[in-house]
PDB file of N, CA and C in Angstrom:
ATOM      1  N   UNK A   1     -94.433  -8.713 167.394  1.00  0.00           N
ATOM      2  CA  UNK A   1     -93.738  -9.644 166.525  1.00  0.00           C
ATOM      3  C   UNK A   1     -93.214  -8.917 165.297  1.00  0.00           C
ATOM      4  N   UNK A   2     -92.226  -9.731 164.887  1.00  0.00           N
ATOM      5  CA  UNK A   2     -91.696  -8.716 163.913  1.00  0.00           C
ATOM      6  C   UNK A   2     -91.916  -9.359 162.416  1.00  0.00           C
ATOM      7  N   UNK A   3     -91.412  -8.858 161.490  1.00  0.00           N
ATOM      8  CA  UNK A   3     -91.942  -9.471 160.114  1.00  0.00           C
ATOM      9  C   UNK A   3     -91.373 -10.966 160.029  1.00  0.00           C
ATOM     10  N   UNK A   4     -89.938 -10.717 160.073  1.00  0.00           N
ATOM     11  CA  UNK A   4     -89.229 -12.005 160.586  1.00  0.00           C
ATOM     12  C   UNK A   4     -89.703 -12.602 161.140  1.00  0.00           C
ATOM     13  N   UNK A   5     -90.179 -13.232 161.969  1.00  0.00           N
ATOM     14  CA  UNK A   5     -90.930 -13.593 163.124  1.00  0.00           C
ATOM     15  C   UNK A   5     -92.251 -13.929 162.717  1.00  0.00           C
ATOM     16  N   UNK A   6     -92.730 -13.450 162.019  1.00  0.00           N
ATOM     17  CA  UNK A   6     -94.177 -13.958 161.644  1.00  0.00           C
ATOM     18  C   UNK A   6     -93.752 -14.261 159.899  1.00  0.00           C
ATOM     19  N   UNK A   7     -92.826 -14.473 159.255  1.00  0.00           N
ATOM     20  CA  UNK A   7     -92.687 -15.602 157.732  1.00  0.00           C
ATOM     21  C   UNK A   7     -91.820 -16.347 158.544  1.00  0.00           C
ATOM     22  N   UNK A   8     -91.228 -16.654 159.332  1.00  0.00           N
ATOM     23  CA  UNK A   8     -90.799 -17.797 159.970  1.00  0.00           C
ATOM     24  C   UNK A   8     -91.791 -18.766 160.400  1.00  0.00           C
ATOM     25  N   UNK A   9     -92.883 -18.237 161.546  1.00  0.00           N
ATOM     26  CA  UNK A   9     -94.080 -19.091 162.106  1.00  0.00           C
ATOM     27  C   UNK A   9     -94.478 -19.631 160.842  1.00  0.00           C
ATOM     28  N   UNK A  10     -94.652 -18.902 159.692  1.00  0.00           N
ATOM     29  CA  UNK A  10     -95.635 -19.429 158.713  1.00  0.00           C
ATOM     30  C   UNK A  10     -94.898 -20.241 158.195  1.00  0.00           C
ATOM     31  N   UNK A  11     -93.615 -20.432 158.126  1.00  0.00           N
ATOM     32  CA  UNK A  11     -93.546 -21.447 157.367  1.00  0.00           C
ATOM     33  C   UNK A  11     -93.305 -21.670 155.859  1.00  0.00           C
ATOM     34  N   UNK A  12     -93.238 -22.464 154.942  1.00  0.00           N
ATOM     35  CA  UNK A  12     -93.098 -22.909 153.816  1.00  0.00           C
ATOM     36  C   UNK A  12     -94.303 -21.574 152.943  1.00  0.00           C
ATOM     37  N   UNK A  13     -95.488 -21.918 153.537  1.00  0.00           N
ATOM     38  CA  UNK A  13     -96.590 -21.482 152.533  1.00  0.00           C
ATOM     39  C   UNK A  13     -96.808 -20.097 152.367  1.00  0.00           C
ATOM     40  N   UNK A  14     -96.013 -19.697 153.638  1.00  0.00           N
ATOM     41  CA  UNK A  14     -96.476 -17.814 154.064  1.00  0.00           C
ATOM     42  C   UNK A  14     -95.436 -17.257 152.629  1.00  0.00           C
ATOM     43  N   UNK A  15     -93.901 -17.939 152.374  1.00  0.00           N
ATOM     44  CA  UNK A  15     -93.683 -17.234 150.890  1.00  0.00           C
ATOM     45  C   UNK A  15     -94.548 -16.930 149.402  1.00  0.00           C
ATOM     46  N   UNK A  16     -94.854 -18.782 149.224  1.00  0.00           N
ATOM     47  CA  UNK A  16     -95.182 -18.354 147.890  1.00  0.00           C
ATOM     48  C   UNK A  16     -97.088 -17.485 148.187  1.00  0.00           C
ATOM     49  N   UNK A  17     -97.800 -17.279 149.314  1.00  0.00           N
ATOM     50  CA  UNK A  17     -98.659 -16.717 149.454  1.00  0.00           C
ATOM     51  C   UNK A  17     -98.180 -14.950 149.283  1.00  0.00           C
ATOM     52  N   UNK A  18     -96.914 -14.529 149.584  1.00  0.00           N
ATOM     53  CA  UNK A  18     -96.519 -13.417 149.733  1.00  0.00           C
ATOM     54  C   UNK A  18     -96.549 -12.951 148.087  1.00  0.00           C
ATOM     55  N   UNK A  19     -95.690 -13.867 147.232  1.00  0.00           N
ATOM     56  CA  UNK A  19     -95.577 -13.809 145.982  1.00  0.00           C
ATOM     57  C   UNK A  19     -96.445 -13.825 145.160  1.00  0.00           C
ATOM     58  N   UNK A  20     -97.951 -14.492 145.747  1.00  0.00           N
ATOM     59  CA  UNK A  20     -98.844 -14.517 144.346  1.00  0.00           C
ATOM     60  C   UNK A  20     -99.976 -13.339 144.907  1.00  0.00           C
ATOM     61  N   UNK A  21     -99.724 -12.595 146.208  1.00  0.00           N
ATOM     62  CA  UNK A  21    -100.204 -11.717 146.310  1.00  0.00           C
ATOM     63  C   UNK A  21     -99.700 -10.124 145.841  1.00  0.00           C
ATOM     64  N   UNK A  22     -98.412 -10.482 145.691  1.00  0.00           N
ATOM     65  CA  UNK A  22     -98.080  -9.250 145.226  1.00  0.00           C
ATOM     66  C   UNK A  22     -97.936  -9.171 143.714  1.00  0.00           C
ATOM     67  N   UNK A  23     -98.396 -10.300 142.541  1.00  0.00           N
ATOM     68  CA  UNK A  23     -98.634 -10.526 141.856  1.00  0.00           C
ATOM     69  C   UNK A  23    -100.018 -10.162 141.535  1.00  0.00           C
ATOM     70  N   UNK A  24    -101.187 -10.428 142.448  1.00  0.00           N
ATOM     71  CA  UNK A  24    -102.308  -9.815 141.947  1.00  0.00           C
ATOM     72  C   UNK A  24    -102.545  -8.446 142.039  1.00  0.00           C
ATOM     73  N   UNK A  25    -101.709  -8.385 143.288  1.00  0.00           N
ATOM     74  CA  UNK A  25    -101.588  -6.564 143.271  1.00  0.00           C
ATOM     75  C   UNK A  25    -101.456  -5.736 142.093  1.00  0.00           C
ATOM     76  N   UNK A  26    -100.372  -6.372 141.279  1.00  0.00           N
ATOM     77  CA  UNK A  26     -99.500  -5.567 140.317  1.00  0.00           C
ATOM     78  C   UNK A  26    -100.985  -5.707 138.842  1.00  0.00           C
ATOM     79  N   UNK A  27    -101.195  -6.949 138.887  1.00  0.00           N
ATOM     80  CA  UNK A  27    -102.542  -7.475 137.758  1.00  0.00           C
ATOM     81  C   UNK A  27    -103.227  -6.417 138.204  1.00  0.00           C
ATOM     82  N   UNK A  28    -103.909  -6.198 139.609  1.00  0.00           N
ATOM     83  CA  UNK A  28    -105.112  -5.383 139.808  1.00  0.00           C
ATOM     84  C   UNK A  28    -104.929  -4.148 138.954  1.00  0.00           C
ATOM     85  N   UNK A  29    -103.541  -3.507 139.579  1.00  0.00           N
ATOM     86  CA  UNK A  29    -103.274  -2.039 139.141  1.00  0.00           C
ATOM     87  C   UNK A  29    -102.796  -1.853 137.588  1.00  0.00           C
ATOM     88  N   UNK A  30    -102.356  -3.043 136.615  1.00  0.00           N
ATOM     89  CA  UNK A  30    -102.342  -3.217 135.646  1.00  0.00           C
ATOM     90  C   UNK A  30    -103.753  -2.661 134.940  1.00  0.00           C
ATOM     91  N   UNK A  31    -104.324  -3.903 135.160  1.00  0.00           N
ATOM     92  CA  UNK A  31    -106.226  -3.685 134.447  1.00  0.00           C
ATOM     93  C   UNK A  31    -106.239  -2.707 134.797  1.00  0.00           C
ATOM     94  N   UNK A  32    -106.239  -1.283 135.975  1.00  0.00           N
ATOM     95  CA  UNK A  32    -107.055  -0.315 136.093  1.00  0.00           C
ATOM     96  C   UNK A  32    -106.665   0.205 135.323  1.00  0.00           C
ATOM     97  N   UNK A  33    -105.077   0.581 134.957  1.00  0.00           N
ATOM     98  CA  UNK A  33    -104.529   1.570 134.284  1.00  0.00           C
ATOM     99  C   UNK A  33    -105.776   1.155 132.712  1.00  0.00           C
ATOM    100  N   UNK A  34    -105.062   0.268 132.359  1.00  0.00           N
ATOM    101  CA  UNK A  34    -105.582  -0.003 130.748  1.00  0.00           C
ATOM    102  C   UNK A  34    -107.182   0.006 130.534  1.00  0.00           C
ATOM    103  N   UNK A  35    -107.719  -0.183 131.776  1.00  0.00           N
ATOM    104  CA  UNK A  35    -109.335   0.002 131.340  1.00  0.00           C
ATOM    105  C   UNK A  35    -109.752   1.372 131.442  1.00  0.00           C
ATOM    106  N   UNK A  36    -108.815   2.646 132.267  1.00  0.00           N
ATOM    107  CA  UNK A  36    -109.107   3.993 132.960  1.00  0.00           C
ATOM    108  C   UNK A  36    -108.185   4.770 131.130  1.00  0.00           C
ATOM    109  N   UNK A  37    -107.326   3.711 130.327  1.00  0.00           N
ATOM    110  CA  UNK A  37    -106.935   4.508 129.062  1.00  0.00           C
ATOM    111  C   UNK A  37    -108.284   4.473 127.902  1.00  0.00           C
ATOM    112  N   UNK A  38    -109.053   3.262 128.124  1.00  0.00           N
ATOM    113  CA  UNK A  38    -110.039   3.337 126.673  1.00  0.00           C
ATOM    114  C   UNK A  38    -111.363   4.198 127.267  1.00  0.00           C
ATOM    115  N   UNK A  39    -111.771   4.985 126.129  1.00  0.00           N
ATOM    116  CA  UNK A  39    -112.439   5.869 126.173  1.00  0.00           C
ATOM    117  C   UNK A  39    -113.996   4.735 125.057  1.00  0.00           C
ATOM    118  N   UNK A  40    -114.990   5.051 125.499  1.00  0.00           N
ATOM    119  CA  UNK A  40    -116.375   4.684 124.858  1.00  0.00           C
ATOM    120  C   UNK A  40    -116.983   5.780 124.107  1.00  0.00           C
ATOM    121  N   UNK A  41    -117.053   6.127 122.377  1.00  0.00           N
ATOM    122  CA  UNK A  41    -117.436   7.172 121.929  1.00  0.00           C
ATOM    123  C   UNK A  41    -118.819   6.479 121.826  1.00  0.00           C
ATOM    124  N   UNK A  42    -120.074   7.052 122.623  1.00  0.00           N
ATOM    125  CA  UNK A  42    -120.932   6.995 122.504  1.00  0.00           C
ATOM    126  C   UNK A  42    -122.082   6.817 121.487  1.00  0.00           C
ATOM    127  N   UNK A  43    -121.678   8.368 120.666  1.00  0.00           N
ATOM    128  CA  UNK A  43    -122.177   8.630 118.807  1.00  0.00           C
ATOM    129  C   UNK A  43    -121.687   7.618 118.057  1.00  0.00           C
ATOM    130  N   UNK A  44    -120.334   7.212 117.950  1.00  0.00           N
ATOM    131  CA  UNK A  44    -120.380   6.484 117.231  1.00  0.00           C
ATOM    132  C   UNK A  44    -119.843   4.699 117.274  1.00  0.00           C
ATOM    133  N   UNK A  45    -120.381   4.259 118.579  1.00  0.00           N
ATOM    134  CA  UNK A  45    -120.625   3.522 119.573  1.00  0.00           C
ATOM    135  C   UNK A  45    -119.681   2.582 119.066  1.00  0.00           C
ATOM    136  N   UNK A  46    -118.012   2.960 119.463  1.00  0.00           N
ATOM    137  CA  UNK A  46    -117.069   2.781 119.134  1.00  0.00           C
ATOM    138  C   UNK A  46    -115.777   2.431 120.785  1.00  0.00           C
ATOM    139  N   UNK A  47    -115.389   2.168 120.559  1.00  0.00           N
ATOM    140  CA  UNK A  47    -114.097   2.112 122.036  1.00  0.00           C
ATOM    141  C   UNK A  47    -112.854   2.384 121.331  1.00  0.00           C
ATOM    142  N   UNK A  48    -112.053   3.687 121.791  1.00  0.00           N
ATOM    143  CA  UNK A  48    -110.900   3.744 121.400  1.00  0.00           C
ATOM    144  C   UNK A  48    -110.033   3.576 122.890  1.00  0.00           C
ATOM    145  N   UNK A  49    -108.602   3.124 122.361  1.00  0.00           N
ATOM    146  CA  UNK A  49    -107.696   2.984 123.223  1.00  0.00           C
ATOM    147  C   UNK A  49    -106.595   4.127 122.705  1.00  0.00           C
ATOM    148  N   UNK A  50    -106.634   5.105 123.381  1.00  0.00           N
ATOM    149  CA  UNK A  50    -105.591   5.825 123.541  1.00  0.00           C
ATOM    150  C   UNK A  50    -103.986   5.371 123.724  1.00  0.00           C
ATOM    151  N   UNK A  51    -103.177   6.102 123.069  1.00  0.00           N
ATOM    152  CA  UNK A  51    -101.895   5.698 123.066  1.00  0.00           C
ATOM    153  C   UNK A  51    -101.322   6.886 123.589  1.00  0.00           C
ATOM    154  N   UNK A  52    -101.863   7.370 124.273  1.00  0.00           N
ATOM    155  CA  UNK A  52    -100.931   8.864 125.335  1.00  0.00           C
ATOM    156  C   UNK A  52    -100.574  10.270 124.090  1.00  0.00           C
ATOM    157  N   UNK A  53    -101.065  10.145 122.733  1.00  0.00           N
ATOM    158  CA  UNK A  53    -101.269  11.180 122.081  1.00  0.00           C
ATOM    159  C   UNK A  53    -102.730  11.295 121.360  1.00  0.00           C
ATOM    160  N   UNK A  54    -103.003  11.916 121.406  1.00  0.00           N
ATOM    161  CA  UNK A  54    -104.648  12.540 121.034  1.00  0.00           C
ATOM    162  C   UNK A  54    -105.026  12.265 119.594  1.00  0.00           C
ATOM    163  N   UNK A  55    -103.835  12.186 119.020  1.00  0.00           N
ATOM    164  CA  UNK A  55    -104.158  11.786 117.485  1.00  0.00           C
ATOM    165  C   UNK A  55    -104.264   9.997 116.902  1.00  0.00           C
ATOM    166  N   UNK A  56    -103.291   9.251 117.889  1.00  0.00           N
ATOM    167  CA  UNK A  56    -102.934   8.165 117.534  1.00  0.00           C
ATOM    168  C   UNK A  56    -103.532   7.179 118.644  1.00  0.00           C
ATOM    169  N   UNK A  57    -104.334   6.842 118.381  1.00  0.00           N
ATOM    170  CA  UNK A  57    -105.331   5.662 119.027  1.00  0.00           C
ATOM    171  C   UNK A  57    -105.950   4.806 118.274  1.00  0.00           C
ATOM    172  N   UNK A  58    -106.548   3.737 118.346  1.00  0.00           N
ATOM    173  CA  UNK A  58    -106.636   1.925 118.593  1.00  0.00           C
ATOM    174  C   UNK A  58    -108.218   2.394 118.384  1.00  0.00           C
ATOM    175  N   UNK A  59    -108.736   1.728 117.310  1.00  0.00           N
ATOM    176  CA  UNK A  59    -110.292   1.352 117.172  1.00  0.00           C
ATOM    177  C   UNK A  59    -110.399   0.574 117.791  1.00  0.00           C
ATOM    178  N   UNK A  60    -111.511   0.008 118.033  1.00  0.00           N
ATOM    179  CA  UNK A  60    -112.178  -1.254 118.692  1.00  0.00           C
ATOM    180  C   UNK A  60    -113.822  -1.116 117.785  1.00  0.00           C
ATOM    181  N   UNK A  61    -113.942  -1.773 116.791  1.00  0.00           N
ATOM    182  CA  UNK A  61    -115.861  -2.365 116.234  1.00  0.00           C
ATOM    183  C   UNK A  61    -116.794  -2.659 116.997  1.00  0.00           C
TER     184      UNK A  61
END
């Protein structure tokens, strides 16, 4: 069967199921990026968020 062929069988629901899955996709890989940028300084039990230069980053209390 071909792709055609199987969002046809499905019907009405097989679109917007297509759409809010490739929507969580994009969320999933969103969060990883931004949780894989903040760093946890341990010593001074702090969370910075990096801004892609080493000098200029985001406290977190």
């Amino acid at each position: 069967m071909g792709i055609n062929k199987l969002f046809s069988a499905g019907g009405v629901v097989r679109w917007p199921l297509l759409g809010f899955s490739v929507m969580a996709i994009a969320l999933i890989i969103e969060l990883v990026r931004f949780w894989d940028r903040i760093t946890y300084d341990g010593s001074k039990k702090q969370l910075r968020l990096t801004l892609g230069y080493r000098d200029r980053s985001l406290l977190f209390c």
